[in-house]
Protein backbone atom coordinates (compact mmCIF):
# COMPACT_ATOMS: atom_id res chain seq x y z
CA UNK A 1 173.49 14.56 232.54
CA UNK A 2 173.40 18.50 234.15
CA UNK A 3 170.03 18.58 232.47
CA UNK A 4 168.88 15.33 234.07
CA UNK A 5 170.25 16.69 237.23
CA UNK A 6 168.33 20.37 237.44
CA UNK A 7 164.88 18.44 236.41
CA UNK A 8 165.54 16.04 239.28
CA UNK A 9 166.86 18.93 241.57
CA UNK A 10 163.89 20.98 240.63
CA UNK A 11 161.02 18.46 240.74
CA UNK A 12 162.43 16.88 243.71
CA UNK A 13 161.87 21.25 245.21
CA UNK A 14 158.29 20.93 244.06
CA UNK A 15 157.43 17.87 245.90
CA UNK A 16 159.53 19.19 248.99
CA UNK A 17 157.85 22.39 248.78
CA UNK A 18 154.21 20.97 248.34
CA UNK A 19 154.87 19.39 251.43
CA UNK A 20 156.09 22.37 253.00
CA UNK A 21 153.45 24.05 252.26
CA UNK A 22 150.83 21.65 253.51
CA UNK A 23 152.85 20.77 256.71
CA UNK A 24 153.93 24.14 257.65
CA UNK A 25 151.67 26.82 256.80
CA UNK A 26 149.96 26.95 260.07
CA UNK A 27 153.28 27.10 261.87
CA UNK A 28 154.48 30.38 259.60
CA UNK A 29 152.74 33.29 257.88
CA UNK A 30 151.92 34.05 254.40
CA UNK A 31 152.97 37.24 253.25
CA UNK A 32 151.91 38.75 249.89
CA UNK A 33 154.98 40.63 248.03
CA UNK A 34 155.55 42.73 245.10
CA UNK A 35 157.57 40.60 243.00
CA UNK A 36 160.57 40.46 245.38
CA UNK A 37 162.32 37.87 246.56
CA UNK A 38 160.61 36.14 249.71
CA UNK A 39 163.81 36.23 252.10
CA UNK A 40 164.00 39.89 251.39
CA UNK A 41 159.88 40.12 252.00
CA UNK A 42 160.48 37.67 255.31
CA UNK A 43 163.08 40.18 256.53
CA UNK A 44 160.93 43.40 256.39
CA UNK A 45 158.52 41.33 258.67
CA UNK A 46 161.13 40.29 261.17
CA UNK A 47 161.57 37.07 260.32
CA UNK A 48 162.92 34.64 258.60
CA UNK A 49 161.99 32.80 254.82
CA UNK A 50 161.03 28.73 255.70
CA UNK A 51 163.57 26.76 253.36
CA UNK A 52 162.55 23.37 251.35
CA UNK A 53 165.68 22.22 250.44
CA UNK A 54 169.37 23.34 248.26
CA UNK A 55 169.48 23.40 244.79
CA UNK A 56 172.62 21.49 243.87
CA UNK A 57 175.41 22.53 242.78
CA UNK A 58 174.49 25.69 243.47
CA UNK A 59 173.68 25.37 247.52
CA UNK A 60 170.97 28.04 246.90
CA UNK A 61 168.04 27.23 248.62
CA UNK A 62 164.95 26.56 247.70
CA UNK A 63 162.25 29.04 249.05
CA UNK A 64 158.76 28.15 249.76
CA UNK A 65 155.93 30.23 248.22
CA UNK A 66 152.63 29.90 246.71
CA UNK A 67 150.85 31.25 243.88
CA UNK A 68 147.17 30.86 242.97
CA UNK A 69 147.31 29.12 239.51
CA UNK A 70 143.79 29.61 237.26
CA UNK A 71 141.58 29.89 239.95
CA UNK A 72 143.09 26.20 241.55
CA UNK A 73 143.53 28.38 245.10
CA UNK A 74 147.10 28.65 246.72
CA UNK A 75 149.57 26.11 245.61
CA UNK A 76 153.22 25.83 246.91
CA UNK A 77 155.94 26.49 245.10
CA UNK A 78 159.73 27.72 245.21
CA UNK A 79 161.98 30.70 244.53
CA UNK A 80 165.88 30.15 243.92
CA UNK A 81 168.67 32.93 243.23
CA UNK A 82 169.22 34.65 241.23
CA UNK A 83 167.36 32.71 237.88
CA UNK A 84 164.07 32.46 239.69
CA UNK A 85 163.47 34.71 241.89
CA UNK A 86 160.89 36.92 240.72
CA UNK A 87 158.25 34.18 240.76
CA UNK A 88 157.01 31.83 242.43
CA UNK A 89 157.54 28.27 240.38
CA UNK A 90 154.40 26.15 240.62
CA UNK A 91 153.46 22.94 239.45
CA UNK A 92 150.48 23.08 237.53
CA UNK A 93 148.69 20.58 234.48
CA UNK A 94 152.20 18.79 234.10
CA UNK A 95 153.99 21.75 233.99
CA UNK A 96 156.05 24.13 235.92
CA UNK A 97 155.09 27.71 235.73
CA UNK A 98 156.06 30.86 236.87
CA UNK A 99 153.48 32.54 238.73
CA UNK A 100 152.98 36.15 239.85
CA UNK A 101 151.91 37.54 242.16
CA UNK A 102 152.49 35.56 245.01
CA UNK A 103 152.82 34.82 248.93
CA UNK A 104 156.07 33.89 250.52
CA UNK A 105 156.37 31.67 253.87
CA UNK A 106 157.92 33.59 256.37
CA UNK A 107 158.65 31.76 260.23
């Protein structure tokens, strides 16, 4: 059952976050990290990291990024703390793969 929760919980953060990143990337700004975590990147900048959602149980939240995946251009994806936080998670060929380097979504 907690494994057929976190695929749910996670695939449900892709979707989210795919729309995220189609519906809001005009209103924030993409900013290209190091491997760190995007609300630590967003913070340098002044501003804050755009949210798709809470991982549950946990309550961490999901954070939008995007990663270019074989040449496919930019496609969104998530961070969540601690596990996954030095990628950004994309969806990509059926999978989910972490992808570096990578933009963070910063409002």
């Amino acid at each position: 059952m907690k494994t057929l929760q976190k695929a749910t919980s996670i695939g449900l953060a892709l979707t989210v976050a795919s729309a995220v990143f189609c519906a809001e990337a005009s209103a924030g700004q993409w900013v290209k990290t190091n491997n760190t975590e995007c609300d630590i990147v967003c913070d340098k900048k002044g501003s804050a990291v755009v949210n798709s959602g809470t991982m549950l149980p946990s309550g961490q939240p999901y954070m939008v990024c995007a990663a270019e995946v074989k040449g496919s251009g930019l496609r969104g994806g998530y961070q969540v703390r601690p596990k996954w936080s030095n990628a950004c998670w994309v969806a990509y060929g059926g999978k989910e793969m972490a992808i570096t380097p990578y933009q963070c979504l910063c409002q």
